[in-house]
PDB file of N, CA and C in Angstrom:
ATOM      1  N   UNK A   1      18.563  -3.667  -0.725  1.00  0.00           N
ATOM      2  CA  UNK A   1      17.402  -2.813  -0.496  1.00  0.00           C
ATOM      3  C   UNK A   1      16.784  -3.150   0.854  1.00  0.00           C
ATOM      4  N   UNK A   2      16.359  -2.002   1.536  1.00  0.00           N
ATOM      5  CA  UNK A   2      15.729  -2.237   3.298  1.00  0.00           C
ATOM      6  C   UNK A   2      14.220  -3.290   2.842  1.00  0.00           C
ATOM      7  N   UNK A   3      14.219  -4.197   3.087  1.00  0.00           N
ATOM      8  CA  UNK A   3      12.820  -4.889   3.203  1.00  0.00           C
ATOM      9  C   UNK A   3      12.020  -5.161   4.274  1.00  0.00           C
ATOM     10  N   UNK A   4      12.208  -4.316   5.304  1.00  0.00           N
ATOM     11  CA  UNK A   4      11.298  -4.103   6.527  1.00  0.00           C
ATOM     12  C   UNK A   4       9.962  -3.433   6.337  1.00  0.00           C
ATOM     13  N   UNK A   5       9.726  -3.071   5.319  1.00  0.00           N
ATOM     14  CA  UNK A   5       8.359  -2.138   4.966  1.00  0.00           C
ATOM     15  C   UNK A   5       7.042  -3.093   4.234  1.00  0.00           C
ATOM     16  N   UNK A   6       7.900  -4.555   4.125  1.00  0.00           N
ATOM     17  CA  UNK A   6       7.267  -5.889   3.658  1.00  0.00           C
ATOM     18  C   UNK A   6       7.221  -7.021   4.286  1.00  0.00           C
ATOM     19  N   UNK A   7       6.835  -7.988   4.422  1.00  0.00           N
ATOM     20  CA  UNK A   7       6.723  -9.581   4.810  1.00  0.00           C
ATOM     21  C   UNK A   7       5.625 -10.287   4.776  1.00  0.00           C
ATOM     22  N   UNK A   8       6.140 -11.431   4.528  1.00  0.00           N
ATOM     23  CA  UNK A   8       5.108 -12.308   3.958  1.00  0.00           C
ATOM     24  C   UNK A   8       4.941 -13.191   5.096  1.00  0.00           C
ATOM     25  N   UNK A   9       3.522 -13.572   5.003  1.00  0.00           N
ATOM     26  CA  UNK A   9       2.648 -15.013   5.738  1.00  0.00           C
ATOM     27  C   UNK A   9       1.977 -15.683   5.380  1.00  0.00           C
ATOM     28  N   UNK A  10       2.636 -16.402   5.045  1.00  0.00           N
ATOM     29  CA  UNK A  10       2.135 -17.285   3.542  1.00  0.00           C
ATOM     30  C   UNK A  10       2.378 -16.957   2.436  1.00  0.00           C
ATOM     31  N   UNK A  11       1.321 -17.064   2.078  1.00  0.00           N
ATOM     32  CA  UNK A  11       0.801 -16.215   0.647  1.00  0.00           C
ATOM     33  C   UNK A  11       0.389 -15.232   0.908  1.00  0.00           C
ATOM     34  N   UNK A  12       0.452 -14.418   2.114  1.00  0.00           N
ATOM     35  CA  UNK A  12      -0.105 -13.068   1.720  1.00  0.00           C
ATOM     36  C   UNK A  12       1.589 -11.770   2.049  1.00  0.00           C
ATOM     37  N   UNK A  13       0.876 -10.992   1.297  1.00  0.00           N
ATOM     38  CA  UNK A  13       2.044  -9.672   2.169  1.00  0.00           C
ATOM     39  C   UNK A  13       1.541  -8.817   2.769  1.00  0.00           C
ATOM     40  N   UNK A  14       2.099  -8.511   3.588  1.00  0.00           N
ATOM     41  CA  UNK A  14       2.042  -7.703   4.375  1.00  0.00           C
ATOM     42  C   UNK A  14       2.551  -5.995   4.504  1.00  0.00           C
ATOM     43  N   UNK A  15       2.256  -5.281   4.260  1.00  0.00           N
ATOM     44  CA  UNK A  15       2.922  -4.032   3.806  1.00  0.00           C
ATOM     45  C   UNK A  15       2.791  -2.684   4.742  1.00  0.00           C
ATOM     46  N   UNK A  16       4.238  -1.987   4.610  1.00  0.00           N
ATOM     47  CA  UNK A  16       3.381  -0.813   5.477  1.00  0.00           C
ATOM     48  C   UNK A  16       3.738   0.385   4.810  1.00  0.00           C
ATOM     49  N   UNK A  17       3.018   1.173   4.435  1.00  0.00           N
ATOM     50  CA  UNK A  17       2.703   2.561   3.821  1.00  0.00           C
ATOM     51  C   UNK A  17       2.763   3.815   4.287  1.00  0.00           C
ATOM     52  N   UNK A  18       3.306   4.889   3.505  1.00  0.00           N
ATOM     53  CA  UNK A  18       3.598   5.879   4.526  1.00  0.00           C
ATOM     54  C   UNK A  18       2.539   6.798   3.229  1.00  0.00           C
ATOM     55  N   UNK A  19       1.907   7.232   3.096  1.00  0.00           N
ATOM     56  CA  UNK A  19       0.894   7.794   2.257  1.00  0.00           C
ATOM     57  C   UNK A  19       0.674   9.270   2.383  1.00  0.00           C
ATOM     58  N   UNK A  20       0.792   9.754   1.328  1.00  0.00           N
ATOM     59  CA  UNK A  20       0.846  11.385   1.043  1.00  0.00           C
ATOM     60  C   UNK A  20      -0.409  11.472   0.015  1.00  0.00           C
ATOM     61  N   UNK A  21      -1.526  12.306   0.835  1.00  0.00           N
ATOM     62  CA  UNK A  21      -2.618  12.120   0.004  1.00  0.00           C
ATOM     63  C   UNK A  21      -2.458  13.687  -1.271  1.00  0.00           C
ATOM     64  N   UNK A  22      -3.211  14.044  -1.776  1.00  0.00           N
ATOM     65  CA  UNK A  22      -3.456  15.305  -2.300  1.00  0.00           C
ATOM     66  C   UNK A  22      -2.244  15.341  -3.422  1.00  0.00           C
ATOM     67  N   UNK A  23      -1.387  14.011  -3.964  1.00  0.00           N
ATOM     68  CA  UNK A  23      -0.443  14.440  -4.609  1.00  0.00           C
ATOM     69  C   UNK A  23      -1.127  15.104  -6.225  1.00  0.00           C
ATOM     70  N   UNK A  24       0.500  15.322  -6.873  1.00  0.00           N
ATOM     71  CA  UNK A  24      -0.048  15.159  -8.556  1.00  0.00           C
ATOM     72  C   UNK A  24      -0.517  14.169  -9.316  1.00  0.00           C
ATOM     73  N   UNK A  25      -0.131  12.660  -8.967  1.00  0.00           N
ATOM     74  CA  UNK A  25      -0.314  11.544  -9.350  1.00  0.00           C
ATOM     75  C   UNK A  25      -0.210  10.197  -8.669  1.00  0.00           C
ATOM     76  N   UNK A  26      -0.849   9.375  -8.748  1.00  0.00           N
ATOM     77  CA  UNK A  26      -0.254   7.761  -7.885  1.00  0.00           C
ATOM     78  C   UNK A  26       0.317   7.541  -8.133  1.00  0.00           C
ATOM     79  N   UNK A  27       1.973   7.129  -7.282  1.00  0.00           N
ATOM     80  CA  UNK A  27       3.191   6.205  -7.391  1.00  0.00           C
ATOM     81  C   UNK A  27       3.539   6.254  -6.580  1.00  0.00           C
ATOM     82  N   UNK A  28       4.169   5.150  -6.186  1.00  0.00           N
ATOM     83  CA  UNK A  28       5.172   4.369  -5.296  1.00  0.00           C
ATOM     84  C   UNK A  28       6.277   5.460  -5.450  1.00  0.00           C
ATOM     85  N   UNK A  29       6.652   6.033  -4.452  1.00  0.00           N
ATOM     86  CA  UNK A  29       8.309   6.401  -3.886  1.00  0.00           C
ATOM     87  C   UNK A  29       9.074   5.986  -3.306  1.00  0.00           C
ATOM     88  N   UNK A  30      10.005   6.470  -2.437  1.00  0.00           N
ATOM     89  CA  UNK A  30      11.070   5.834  -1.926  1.00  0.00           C
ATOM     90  C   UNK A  30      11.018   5.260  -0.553  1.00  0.00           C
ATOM     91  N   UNK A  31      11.665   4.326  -0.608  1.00  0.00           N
ATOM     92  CA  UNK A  31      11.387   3.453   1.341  1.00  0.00           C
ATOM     93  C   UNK A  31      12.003   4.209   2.413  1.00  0.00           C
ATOM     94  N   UNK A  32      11.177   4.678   3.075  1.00  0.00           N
ATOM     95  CA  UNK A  32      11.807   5.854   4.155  1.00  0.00           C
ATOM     96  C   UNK A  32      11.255   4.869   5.652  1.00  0.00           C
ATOM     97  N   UNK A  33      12.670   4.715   6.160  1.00  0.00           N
ATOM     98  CA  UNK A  33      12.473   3.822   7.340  1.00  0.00           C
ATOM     99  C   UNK A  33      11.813   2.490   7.066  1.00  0.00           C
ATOM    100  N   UNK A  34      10.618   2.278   8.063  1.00  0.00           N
ATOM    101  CA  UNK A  34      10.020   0.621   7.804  1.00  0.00           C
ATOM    102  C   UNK A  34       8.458   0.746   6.794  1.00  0.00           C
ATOM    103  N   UNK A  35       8.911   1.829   6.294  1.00  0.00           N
ATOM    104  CA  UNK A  35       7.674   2.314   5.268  1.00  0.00           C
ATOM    105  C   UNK A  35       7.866   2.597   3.780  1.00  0.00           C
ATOM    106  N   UNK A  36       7.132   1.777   2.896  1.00  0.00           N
ATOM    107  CA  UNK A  36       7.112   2.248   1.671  1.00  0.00           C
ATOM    108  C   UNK A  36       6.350   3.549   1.118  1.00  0.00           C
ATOM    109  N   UNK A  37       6.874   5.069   0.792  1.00  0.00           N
ATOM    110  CA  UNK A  37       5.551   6.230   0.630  1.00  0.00           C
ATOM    111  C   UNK A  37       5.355   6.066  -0.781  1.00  0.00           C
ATOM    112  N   UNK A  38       3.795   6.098  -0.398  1.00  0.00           N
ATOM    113  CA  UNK A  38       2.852   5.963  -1.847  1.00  0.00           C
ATOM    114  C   UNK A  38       2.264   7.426  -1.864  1.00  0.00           C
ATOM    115  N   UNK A  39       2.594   7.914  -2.806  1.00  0.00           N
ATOM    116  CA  UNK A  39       1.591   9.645  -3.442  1.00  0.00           C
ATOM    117  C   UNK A  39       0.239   8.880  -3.750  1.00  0.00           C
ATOM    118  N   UNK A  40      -0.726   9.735  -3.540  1.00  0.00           N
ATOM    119  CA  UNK A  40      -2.125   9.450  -4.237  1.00  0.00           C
ATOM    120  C   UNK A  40      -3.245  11.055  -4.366  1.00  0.00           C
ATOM    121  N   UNK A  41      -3.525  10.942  -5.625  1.00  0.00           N
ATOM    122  CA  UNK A  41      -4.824  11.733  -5.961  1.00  0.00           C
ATOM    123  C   UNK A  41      -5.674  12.635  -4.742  1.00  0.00           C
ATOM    124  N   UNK A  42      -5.955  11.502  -4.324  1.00  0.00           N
ATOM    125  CA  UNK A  42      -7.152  11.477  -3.803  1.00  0.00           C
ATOM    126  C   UNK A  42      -6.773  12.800  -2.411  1.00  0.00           C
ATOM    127  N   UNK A  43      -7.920  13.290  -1.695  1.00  0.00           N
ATOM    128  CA  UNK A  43      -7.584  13.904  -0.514  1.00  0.00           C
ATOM    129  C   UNK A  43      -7.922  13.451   0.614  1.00  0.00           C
ATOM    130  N   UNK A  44      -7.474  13.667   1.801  1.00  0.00           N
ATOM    131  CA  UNK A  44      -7.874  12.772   2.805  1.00  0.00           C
ATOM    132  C   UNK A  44      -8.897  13.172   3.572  1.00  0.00           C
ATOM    133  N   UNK A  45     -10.269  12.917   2.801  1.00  0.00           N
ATOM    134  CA  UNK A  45     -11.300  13.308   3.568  1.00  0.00           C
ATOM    135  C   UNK A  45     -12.067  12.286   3.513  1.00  0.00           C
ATOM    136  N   UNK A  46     -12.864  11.956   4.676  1.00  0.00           N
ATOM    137  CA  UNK A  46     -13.963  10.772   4.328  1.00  0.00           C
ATOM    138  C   UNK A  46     -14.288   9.713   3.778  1.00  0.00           C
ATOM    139  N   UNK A  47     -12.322   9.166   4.016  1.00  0.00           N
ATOM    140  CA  UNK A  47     -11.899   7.670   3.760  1.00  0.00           C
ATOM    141  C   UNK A  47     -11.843   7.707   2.186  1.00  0.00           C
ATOM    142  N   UNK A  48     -12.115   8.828   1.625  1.00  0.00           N
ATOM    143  CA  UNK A  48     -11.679   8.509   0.031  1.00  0.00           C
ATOM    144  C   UNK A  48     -10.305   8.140  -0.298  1.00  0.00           C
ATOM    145  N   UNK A  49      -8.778   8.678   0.459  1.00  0.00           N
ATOM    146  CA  UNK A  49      -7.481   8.611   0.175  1.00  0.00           C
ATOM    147  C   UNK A  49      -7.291   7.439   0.722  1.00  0.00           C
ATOM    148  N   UNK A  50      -8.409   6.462   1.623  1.00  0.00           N
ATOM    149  CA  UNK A  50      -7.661   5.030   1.733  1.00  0.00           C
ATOM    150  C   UNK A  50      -8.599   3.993   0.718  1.00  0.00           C
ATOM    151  N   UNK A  51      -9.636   4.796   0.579  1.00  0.00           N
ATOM    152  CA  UNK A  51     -10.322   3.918  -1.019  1.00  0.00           C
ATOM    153  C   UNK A  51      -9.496   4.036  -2.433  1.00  0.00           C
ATOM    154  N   UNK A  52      -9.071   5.037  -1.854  1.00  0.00           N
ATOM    155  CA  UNK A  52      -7.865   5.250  -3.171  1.00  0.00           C
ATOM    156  C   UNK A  52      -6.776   4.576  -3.276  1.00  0.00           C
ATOM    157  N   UNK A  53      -6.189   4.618  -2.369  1.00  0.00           N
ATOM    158  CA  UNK A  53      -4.946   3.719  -2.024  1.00  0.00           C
ATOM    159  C   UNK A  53      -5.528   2.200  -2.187  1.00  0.00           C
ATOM    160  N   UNK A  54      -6.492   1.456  -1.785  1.00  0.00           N
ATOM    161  CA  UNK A  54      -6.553   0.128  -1.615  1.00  0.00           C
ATOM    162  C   UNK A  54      -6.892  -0.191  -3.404  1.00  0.00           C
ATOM    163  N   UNK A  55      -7.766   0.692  -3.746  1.00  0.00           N
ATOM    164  CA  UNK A  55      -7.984   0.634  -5.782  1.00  0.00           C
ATOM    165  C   UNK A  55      -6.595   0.514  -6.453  1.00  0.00           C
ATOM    166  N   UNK A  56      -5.632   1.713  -6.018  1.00  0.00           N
ATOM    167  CA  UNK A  56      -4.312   1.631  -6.395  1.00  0.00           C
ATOM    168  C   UNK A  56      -3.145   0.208  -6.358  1.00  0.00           C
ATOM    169  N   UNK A  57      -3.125  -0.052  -4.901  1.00  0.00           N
ATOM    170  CA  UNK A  57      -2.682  -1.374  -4.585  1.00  0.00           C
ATOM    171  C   UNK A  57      -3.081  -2.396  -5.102  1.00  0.00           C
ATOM    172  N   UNK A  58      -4.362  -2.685  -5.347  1.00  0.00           N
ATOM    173  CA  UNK A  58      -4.793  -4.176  -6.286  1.00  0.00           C
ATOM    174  C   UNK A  58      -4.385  -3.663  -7.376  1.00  0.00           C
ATOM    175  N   UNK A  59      -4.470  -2.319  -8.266  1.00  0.00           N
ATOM    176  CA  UNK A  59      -4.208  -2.233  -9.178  1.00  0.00           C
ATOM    177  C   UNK A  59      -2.061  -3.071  -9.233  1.00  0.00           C
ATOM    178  N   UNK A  60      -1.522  -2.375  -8.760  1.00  0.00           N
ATOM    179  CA  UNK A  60      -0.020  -2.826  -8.461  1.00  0.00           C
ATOM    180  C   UNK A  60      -0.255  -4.283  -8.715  1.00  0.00           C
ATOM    181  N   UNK A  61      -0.578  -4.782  -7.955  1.00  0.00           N
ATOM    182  CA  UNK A  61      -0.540  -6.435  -7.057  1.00  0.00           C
ATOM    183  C   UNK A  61      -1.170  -7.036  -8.016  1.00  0.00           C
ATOM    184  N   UNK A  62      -1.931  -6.878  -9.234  1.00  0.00           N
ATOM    185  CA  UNK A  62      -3.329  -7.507  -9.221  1.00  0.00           C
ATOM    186  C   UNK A  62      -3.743  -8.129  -8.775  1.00  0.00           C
ATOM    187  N   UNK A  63      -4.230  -7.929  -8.108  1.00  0.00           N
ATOM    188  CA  UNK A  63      -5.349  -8.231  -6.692  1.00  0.00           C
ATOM    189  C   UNK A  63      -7.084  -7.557  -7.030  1.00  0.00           C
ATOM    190  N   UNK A  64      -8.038  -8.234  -6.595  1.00  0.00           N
ATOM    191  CA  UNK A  64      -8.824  -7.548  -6.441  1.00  0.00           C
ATOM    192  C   UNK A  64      -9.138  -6.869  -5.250  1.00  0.00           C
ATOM    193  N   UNK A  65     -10.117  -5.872  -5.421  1.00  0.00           N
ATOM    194  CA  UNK A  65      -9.863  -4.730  -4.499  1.00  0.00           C
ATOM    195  C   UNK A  65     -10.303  -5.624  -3.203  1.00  0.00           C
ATOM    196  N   UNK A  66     -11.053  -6.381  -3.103  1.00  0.00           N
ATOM    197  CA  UNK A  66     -11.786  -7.507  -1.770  1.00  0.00           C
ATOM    198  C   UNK A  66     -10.603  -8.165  -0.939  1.00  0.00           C
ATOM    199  N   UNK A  67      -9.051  -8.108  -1.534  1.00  0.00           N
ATOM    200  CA  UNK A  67      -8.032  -8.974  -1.296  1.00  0.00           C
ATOM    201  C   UNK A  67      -7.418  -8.075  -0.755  1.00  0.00           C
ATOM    202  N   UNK A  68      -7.318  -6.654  -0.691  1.00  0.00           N
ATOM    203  CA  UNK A  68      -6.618  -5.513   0.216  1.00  0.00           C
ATOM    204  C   UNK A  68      -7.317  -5.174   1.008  1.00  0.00           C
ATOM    205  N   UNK A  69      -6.540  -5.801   1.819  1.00  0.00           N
ATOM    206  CA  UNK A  69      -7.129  -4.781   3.958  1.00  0.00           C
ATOM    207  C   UNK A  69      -6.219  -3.773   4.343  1.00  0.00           C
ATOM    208  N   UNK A  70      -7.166  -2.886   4.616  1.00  0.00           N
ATOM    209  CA  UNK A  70      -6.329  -1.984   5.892  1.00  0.00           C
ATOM    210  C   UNK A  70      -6.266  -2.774   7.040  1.00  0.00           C
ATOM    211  N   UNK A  71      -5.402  -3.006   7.656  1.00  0.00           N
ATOM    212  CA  UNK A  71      -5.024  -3.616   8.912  1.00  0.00           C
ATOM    213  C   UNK A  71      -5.420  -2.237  10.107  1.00  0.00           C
ATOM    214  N   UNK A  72      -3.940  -1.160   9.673  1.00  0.00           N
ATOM    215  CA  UNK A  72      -4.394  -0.491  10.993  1.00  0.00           C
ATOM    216  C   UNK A  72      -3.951   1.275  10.106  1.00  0.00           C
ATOM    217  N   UNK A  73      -4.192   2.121  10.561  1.00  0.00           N
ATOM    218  CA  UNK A  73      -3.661   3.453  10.480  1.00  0.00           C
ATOM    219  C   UNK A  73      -4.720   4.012   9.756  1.00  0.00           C
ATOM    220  N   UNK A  74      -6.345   3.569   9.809  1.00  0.00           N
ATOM    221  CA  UNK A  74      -7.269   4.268   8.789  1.00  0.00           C
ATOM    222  C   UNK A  74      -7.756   5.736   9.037  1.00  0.00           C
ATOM    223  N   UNK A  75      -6.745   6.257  10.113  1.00  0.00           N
ATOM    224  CA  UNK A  75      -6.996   8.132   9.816  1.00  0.00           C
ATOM    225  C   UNK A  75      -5.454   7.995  10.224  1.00  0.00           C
ATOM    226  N   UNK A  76      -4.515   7.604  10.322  1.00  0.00           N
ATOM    227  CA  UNK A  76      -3.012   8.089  10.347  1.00  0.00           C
ATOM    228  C   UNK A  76      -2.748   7.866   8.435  1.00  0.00           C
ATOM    229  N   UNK A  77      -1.331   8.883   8.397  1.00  0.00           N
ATOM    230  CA  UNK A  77      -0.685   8.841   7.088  1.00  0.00           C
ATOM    231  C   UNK A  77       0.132   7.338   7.046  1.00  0.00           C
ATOM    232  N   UNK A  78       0.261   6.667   8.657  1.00  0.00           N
ATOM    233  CA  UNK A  78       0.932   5.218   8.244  1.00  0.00           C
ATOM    234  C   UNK A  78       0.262   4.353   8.649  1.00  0.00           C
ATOM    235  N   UNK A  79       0.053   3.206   7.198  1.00  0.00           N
ATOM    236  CA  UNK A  79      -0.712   2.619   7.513  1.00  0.00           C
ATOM    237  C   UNK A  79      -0.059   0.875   7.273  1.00  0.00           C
ATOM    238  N   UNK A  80      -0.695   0.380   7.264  1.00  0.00           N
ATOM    239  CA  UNK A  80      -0.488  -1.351   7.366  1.00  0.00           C
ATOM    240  C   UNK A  80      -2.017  -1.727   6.460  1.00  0.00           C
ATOM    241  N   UNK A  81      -1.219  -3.185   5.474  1.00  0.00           N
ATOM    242  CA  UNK A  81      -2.354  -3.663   4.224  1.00  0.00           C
ATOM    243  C   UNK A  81      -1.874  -5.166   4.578  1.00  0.00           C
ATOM    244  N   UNK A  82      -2.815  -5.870   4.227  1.00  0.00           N
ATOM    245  CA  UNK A  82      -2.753  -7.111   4.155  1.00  0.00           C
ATOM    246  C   UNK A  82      -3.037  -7.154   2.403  1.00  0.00           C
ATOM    247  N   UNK A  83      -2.127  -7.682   1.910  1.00  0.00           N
ATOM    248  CA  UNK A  83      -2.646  -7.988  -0.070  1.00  0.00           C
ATOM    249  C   UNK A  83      -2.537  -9.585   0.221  1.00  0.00           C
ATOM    250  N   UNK A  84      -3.446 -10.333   0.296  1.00  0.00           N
ATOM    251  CA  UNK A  84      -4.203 -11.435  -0.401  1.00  0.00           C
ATOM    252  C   UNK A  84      -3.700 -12.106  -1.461  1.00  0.00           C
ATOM    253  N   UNK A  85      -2.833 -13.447  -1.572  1.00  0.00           N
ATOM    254  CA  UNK A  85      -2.110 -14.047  -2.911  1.00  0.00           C
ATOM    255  C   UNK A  85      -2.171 -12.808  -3.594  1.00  0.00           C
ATOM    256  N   UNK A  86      -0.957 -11.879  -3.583  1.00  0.00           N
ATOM    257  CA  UNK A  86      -0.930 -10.772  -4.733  1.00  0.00           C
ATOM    258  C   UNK A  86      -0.641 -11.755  -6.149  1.00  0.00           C
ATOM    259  N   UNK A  87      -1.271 -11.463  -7.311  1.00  0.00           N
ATOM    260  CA  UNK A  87      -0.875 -12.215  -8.537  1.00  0.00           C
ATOM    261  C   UNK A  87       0.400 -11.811  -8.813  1.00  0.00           C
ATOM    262  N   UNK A  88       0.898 -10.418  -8.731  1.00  0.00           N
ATOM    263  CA  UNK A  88       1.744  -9.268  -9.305  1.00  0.00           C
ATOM    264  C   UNK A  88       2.328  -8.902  -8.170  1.00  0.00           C
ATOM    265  N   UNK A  89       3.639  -8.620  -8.547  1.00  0.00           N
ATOM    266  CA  UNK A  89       4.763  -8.098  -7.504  1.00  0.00           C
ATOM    267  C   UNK A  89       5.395  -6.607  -8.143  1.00  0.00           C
ATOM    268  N   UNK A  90       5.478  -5.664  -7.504  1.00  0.00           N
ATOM    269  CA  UNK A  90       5.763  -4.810  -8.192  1.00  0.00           C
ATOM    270  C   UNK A  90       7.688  -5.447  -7.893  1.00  0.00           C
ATOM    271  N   UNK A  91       8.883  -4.520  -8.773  1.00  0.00           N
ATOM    272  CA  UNK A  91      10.104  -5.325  -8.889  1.00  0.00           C
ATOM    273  C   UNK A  91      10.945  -4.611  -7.516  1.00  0.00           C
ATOM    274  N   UNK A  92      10.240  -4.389  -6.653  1.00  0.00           N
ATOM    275  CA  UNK A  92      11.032  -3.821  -5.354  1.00  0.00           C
ATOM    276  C   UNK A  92      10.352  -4.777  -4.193  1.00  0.00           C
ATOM    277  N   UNK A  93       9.331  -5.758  -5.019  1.00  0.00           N
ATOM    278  CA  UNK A  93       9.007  -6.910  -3.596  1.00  0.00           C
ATOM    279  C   UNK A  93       9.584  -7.977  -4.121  1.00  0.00           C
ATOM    280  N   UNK A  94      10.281  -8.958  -2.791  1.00  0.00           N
ATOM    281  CA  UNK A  94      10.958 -10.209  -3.027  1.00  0.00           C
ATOM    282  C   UNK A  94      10.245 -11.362  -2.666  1.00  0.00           C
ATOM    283  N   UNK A  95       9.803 -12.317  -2.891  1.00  0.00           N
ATOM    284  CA  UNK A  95       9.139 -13.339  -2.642  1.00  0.00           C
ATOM    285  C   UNK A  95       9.940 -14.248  -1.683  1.00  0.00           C
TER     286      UNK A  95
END
């Protein structure tokens, strides 16, 4: 499996997201290039689809939501997260 869309520093990971807001439901899809695309709810207006996404991600990780950063892309569809000792790995991240 391509694992360029992940890496770790330390204990944290590092992730990069290719995000499709306005879907039918939240989930993880398929790794397209150095990006994992996540569907989400939410629409992309007024930072709600990256409040959505970061609720979603701790949800994944369990993490609390304080432990997910946007790094960079907070009005692009690609973005970059810092997750914080994720407790939870979803089974497509490798430690």
């Amino acid at each position: 499996m391509n694992t360029r869309f992940y890496e770790w520093k330390n204990n944290d990971l590092l992730l990069r997201v290719k995000v499709q807001p306005k879907a039918s439901k939240d989930e993880f899809c398929e790794v397209m290039d150095d990006a994992i695309k996540v569907r989400v709810t939410a629409p992309p207006v007024d930072g709600k689809a990256n409040q959505h996404l970061i609720k979603f991600l701790a949800k994944q990780f369990k993490a609390s939501k304080s432990r997910v950063e946007l790094i960079s892309g907070e009005t692009n569809r690609e973005k970059r997260f810092r997750i914080f000792s994720p407790e939870l790995l979803p089974s497509f991240i490798l430690k």
